[in-house]
Protein backbone atom coordinates (compact mmCIF):
# COMPACT_ATOMS: atom_id res chain seq x y z
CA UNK A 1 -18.28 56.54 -8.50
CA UNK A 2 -15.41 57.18 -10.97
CA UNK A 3 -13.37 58.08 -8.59
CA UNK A 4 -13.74 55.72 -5.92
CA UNK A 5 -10.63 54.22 -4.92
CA UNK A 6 -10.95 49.93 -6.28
CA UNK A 7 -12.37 47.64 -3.56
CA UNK A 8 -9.37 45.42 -1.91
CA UNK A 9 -10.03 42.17 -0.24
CA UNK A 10 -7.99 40.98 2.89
CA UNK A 11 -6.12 37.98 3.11
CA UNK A 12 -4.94 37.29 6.59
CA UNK A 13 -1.21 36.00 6.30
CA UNK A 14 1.00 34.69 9.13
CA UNK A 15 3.94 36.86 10.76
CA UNK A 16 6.40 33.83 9.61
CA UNK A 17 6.84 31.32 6.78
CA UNK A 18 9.52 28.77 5.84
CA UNK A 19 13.00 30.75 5.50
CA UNK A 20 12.01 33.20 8.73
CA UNK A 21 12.95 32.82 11.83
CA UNK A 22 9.99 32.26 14.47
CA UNK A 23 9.03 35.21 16.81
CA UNK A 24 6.20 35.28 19.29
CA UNK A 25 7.16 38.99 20.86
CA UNK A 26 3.99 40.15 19.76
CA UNK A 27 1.82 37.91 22.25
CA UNK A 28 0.89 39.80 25.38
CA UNK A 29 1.32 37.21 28.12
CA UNK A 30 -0.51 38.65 31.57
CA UNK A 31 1.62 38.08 34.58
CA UNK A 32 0.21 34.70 35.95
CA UNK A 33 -2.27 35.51 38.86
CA UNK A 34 -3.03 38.58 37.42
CA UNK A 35 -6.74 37.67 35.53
CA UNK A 36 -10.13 37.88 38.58
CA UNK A 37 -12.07 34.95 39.28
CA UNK A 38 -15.74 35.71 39.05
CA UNK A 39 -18.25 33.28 41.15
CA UNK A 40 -19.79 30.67 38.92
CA UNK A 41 -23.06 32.57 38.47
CA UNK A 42 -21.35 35.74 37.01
CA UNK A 43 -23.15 36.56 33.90
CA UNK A 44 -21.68 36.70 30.51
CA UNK A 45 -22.06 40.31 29.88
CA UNK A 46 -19.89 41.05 32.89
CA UNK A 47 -17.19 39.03 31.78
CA UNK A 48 -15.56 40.37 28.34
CA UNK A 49 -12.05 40.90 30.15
CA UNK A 50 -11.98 37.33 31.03
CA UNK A 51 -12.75 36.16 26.86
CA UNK A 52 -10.10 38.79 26.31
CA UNK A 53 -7.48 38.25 28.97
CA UNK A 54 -5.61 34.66 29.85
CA UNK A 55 -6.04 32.92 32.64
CA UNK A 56 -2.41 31.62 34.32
CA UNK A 57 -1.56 30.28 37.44
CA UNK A 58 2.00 28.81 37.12
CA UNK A 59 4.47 31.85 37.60
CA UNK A 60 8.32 31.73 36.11
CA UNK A 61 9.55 30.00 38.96
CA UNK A 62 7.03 27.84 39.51
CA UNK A 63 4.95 29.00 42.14
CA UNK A 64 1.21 28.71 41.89
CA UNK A 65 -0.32 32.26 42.19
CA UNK A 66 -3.68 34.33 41.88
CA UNK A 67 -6.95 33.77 42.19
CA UNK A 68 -7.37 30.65 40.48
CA UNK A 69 -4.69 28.55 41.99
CA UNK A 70 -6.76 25.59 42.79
CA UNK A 71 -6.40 23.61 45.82
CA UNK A 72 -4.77 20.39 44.70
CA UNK A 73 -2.18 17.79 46.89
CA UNK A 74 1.12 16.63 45.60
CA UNK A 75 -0.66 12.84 44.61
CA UNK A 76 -2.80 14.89 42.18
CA UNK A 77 -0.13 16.52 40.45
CA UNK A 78 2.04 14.08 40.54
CA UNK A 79 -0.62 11.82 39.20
CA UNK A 80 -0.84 14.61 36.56
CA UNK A 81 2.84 14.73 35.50
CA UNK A 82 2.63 11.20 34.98
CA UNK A 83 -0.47 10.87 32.39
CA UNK A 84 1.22 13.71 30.59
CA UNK A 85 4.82 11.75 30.30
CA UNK A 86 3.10 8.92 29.65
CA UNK A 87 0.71 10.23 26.70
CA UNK A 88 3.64 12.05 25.11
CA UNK A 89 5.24 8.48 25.44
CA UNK A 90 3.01 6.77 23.99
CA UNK A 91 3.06 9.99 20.76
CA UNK A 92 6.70 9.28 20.47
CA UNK A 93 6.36 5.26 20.39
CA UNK A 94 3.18 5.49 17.82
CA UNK A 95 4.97 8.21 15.86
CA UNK A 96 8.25 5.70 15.82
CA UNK A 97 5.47 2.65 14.72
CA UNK A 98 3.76 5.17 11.52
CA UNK A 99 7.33 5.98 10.38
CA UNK A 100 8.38 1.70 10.30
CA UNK A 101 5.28 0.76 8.55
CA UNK A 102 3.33 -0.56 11.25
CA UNK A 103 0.06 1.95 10.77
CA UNK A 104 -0.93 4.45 8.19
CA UNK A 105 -1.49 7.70 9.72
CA UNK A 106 -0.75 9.14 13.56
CA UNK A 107 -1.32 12.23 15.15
CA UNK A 108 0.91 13.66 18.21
CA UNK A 109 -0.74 15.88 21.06
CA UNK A 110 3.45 17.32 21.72
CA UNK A 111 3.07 20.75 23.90
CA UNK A 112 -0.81 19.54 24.13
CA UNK A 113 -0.85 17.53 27.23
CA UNK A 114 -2.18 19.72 29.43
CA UNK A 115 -5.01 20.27 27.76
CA UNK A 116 -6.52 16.87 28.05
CA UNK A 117 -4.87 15.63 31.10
CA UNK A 118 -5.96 18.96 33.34
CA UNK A 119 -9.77 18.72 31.98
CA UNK A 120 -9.74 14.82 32.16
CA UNK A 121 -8.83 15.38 35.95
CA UNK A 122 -11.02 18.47 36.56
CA UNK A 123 -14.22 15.83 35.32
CA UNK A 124 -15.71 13.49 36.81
CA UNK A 125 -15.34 10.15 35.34
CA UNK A 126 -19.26 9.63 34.40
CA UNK A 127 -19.18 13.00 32.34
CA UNK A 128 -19.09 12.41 28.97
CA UNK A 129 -16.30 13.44 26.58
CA UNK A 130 -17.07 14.70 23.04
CA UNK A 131 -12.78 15.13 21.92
CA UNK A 132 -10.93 15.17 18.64
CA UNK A 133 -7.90 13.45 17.77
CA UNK A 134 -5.73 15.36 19.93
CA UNK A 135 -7.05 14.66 23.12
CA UNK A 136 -5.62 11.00 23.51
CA UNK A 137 -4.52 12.40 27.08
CA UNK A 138 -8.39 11.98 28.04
CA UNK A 139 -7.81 8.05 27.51
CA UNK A 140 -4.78 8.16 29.85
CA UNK A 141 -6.39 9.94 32.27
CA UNK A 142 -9.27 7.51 32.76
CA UNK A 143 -6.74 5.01 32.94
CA UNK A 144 -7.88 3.33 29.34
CA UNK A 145 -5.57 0.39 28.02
CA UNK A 146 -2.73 1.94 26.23
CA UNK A 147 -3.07 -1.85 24.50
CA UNK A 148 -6.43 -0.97 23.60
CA UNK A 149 -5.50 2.37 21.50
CA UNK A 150 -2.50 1.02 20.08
CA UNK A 151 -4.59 -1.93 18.76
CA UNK A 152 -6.55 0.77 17.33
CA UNK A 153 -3.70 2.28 15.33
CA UNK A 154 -2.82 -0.97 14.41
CA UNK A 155 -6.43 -2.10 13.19
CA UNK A 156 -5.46 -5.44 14.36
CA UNK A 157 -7.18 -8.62 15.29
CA UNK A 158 -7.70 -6.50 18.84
CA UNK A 159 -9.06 -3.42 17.84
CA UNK A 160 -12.60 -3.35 19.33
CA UNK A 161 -13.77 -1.27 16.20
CA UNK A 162 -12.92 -3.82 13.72
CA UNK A 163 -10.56 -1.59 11.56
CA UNK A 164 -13.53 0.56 10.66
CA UNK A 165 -11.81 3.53 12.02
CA UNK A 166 -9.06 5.38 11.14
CA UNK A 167 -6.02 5.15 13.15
CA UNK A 168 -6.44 7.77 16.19
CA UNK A 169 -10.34 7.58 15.78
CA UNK A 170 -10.75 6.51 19.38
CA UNK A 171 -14.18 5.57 20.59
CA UNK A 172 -14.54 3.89 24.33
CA UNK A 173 -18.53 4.22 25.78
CA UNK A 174 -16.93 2.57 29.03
CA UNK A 175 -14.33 5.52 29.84
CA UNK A 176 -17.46 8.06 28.29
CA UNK A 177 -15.36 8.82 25.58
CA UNK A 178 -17.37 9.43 22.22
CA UNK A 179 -16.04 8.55 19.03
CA UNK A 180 -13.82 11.00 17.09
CA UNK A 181 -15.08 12.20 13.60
CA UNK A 182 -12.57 13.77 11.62
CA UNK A 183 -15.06 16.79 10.85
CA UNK A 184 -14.50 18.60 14.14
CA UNK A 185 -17.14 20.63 14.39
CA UNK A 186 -20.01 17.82 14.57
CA UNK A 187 -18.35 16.94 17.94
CA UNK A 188 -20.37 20.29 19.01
CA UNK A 189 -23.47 19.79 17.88
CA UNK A 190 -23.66 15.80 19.25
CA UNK A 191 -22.48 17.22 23.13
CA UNK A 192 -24.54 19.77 23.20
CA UNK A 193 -27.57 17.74 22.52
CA UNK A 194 -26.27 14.76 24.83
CA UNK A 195 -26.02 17.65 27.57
CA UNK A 196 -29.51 18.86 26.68
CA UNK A 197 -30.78 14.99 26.64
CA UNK A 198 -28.75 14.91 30.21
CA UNK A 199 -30.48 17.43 32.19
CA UNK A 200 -34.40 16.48 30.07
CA UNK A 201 -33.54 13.10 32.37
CA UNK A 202 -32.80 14.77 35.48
CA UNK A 203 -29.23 13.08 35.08
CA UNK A 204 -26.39 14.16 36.86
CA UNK A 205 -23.77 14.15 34.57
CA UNK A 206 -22.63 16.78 32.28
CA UNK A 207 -21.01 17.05 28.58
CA UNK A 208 -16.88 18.34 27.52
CA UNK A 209 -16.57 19.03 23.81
CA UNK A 210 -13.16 19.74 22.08
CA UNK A 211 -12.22 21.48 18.61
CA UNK A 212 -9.31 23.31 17.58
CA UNK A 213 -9.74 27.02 16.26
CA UNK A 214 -10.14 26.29 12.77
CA UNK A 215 -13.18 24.72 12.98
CA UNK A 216 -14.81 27.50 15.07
CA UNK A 217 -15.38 28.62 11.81
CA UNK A 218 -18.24 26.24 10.90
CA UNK A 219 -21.38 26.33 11.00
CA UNK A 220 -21.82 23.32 13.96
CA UNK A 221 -19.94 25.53 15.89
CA UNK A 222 -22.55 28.08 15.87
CA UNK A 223 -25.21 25.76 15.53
CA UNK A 224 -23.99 24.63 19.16
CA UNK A 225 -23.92 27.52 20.65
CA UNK A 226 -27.11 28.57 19.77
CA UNK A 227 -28.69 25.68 20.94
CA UNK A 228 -26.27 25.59 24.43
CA UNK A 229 -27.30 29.57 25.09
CA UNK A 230 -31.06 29.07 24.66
CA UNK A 231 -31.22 25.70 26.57
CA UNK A 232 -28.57 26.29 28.99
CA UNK A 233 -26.98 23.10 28.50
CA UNK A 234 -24.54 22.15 30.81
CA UNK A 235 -21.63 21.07 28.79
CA UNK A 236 -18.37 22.80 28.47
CA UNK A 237 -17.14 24.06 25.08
CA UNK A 238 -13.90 23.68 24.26
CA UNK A 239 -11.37 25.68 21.81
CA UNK A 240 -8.04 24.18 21.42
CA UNK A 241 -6.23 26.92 19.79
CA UNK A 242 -3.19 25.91 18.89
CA UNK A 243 -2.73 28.29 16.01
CA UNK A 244 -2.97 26.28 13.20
CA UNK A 245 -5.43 24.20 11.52
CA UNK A 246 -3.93 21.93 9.97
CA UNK A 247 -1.81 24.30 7.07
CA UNK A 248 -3.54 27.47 8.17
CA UNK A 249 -3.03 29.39 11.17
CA UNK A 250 -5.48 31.08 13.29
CA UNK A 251 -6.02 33.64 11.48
CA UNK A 252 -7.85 32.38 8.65
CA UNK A 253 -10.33 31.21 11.10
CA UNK A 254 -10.60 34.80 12.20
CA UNK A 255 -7.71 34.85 15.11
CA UNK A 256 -6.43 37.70 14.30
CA UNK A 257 -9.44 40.39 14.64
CA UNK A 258 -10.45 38.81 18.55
CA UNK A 259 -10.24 36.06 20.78
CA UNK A 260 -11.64 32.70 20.28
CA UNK A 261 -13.31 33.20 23.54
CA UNK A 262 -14.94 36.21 22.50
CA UNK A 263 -17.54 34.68 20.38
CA UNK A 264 -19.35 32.82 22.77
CA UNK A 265 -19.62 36.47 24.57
CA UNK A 266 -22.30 36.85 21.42
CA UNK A 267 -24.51 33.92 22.24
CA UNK A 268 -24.67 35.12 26.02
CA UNK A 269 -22.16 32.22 26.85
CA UNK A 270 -19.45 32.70 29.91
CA UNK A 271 -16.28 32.59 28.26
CA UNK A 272 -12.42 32.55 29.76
CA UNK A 273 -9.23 32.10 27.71
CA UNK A 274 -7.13 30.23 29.87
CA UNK A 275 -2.75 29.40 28.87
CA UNK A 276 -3.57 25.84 28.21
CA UNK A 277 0.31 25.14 28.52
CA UNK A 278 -0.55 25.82 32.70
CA UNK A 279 -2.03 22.23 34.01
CA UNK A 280 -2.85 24.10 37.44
CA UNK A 281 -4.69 26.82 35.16
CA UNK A 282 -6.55 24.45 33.08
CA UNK A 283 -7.61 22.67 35.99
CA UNK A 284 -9.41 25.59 37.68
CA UNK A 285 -11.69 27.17 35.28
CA UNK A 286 -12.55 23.42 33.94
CA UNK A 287 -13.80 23.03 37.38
CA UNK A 288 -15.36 26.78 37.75
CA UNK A 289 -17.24 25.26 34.46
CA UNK A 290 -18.37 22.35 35.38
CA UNK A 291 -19.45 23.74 39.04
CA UNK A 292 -21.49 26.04 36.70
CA UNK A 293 -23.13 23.39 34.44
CA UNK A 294 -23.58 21.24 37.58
CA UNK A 295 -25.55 23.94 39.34
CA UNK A 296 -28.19 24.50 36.42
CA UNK A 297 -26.60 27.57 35.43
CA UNK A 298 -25.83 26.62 31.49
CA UNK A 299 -22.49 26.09 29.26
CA UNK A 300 -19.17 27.94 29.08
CA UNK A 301 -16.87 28.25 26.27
CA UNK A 302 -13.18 28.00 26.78
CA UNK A 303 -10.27 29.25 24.51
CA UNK A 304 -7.21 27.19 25.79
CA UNK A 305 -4.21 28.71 24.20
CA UNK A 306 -1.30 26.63 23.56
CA UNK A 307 0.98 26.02 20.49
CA UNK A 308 1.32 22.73 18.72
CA UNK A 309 5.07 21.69 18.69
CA UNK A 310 4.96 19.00 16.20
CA UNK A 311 3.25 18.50 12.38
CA UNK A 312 -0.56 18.37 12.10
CA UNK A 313 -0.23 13.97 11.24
CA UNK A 314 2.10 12.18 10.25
CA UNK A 315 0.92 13.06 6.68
CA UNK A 316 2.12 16.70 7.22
CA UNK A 317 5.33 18.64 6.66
CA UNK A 318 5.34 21.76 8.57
CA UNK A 319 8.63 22.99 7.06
CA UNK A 320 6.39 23.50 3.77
CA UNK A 321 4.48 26.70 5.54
CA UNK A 322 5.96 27.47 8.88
CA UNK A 323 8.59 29.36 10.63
CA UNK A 324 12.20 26.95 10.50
CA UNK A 325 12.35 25.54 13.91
CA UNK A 326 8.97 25.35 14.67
CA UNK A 327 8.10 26.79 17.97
CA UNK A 328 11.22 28.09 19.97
CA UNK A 329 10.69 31.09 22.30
CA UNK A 330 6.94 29.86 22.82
CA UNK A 331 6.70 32.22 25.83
CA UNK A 332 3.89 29.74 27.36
CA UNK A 333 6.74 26.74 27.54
CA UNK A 334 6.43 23.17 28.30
CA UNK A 335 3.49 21.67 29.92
CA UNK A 336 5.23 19.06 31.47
CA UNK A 337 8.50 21.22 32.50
CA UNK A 338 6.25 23.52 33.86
CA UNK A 339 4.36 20.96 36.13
CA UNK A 340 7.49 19.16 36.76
CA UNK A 341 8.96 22.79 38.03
CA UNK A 342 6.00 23.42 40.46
CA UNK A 343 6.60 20.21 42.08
CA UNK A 344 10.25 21.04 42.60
CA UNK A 345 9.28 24.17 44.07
CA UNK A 346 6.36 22.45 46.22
CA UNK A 347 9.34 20.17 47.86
CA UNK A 348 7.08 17.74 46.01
CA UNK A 349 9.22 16.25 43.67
CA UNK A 350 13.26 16.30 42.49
CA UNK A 351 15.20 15.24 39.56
CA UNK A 352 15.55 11.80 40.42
CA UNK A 353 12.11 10.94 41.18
CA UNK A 354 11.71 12.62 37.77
CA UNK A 355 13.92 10.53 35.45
CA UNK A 356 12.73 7.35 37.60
CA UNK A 357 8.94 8.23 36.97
CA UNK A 358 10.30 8.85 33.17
CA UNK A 359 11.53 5.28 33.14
CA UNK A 360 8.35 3.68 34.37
CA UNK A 361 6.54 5.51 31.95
CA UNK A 362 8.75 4.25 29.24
CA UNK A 363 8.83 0.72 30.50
CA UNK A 364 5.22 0.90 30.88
CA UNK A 365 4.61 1.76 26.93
CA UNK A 366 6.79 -0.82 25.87
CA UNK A 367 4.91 -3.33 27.82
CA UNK A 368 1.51 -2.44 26.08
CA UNK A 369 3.71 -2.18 22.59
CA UNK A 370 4.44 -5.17 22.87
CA UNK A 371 1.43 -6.63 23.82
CA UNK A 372 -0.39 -4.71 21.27
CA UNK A 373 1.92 -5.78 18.12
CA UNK A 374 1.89 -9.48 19.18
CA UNK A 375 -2.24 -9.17 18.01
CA UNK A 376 -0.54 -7.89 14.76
CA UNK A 377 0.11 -4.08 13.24
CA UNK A 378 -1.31 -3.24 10.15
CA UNK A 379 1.58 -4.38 7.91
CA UNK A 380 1.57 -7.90 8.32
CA UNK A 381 -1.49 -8.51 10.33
CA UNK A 382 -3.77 -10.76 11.70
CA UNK A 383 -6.79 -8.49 10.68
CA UNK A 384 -10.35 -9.22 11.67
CA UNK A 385 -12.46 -11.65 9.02
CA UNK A 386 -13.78 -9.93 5.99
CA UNK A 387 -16.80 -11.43 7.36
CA UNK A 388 -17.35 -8.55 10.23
CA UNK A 389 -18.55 -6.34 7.98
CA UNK A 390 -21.77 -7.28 8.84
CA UNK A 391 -21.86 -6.93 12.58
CA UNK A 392 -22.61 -4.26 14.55
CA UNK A 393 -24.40 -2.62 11.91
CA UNK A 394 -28.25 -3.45 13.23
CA UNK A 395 -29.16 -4.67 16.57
CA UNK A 396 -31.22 -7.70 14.76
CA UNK A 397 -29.68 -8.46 11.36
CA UNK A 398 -31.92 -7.76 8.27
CA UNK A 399 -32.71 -10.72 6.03
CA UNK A 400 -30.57 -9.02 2.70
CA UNK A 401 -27.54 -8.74 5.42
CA UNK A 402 -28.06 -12.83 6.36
CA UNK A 403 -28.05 -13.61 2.78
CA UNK A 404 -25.11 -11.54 1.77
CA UNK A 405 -23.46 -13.29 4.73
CA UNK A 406 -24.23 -16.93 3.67
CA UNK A 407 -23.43 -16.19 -0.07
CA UNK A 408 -19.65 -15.25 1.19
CA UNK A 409 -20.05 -18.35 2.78
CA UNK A 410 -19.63 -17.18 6.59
């Protein structure tokens, strides 16, 4: 044993840290159009080059190519482009409203959009959505108040939850849109077993979940996908891998020996990595999922592989631990240039209808600014009564609770 060379332990370490200059050479990017589409009851076993490949449909110049182009008219795309410049809008104006004082805490979705809007689209509106706090683009999509979510941030006298949530913490059982917890991972757990409680009912409706990559690494996640494989719950697991979790990137969380999409190979689990920068891409295999889950034939995972552009919250500082400049040379671009680029190519769309659709956006989340800070932003109010505490708590009030209440004398 003496002469056994000493035991080392691995630290996984990021090709770029403040002072370097970022460089994303090392990505192999497949040709768009270049990854097979299997038919919806392919089993998992047959389908590793899928977990291990990346799904793209948008080409360089724009055209729409492969086996997964979806069939989709120019009102759906442009209806598309438009939630995406209109939830990166509505980032920029909350960001802008964190920075003056008006809320504690945002968090942007910048390079994201895609995600969200594609899926929201690909859904149908009854489904339910299990998201984090990146997936505000869901909201838009369903055509939620912008009002309504800025009073959120604002925990004003119109925020439906009372201030009880932390800014971003969106919850909405109208649009189907389950409220955010700021442990990930749970959001797992509580779709799979609203997808399992979904098909015990003989419902019709099916379950989305969405984490990023870090938290693939806890134990819900597994948990999940446990219970999705043996049940064959129709839900839809999503990874947003982004490449960092919060100060750590993707390979703490194990990025760096396989795919995301590879572990849901293990539990027997259909998996696809799809570029989640690609709306048109995103669109197709979350509709080759839920055409799965629909038809009785149990969950898929999906890594969608994108980058985020801008700091984890407002509460961050990426210059502390990544590359200067952030993100140039992503080789999966812009989202919304990328759309925006189809549509030009389509003879759907042109510059002009471009910067005129960017002003009615704009105008548009002014508007609900507006409205929203005339019911008050968190810096100078009007806040709900102290006296709310109490509500919503129990369907019939327990007698402590109504003497609590009349002892504060409301």
């Amino acid at each position: 044993m003496q002469d056994n060379a000493p035991l080392e332990l691995l630290v996984p370490e990021p090709a770029h840290r403040p002072g370097c200059t970022s460089d994303f050479g090392s990505l192999v990017v497949p040709p768009a159009g270049s990854v097979r589409r299997p038919e919806t009851d392919a089993p998992a076993d047959g389908m590793t080059d899928l977990a291990y490949g990346l799904i793209r449909v948008l080409d360089e110049q724009g055209h729409a190519v492969g086996p997964w182009a979806p069939e989709v008219d120019a009102p759906f795309l442009e209806r598309a482009l438009r939630m995406m410049m209109t939830t990166r809008a509505y980032d920029e104006r909350m960001f802008r409203a964190q920075r003056q004082g008006k809320t504690s805490f945002y968090m942007k979705c910048t390079g994201e959009e895609a995600v969200a809007v594609g899926q929201a689209l690909a859904l149908d509106p009854a489904d339910m959505l299990f998201p984090t706090y990146r997936q505000q683009g869901l909201l838009v999509a369903r055509d939620w108040p912008l009002t309504d979510m800025m009073c959120q941030v604002y925990s004003n006298s119109g925020d439906r939850l009372k201030g009880r949530q932390m800014p971003v913490f969106y919850s909405s059982k109208e649009a189907g849109f389950f409220s955010i917890s700021g442990n990930l991972g749970t959001q797992y757990s509580q779709a799979v077993g609203w997808a399992m409680a979904s098909a015990i009912k003989g419902d019709t409706r099916i379950a989305a979940a969405w984490i990023g990559e870090g938290a693939t690494a806890e134990g819900d996640f597994h948990h999940a996908l446990t219970f999705a494989s043996v049940y064959q719950a129709p839900v839809i697991l999503n990874v947003v891998n982004n490449q960092w979790a919060i100060s750590s990137f993707h390979g703490i969380a194990g990025g760096e020996r396989t795919t995301f999409a590879a572990r849901g190979l293990g539990y027997g689990i259909p998996s696809l990595r799809v570029d989640g920068n690609d709306l048109l891409a995103v669109t197709a295999a979350t509709r080759w999922a839920a055409a799965r889950a629909r038809a009785n034939r149990g969950p898929t995972l999906i890594e969608l592989f994108t980058y985020r552009a801008a700091a984890h919250s407002t509460s961050d500082d990426p210059a502390k631990y990544r590359a200067e400049g952030g993100d140039p040379g992503w080789p999966l671009g812009d989202p919304i240039d990328r759309l925006r680029q189809h549509l030009i190519v389509r003879g759907d769309w042109s510059d002009a209808r471009h910067e005129a659709m960017a002003e009615e956006v704009a105008d548009a989340v002014r508007a609900a600014g507006r409205e929203a800070e005339a019911l008050g932003t968190l810096d100078k109010g009007p806040f709900h009564s102290a006296a709310t505490m109490f509500d919503d708590v129990y369907k019939d009030m327990p007698w402590h609770l109504r003497r609590q209440r009349q002892e504060m004398g409301v």
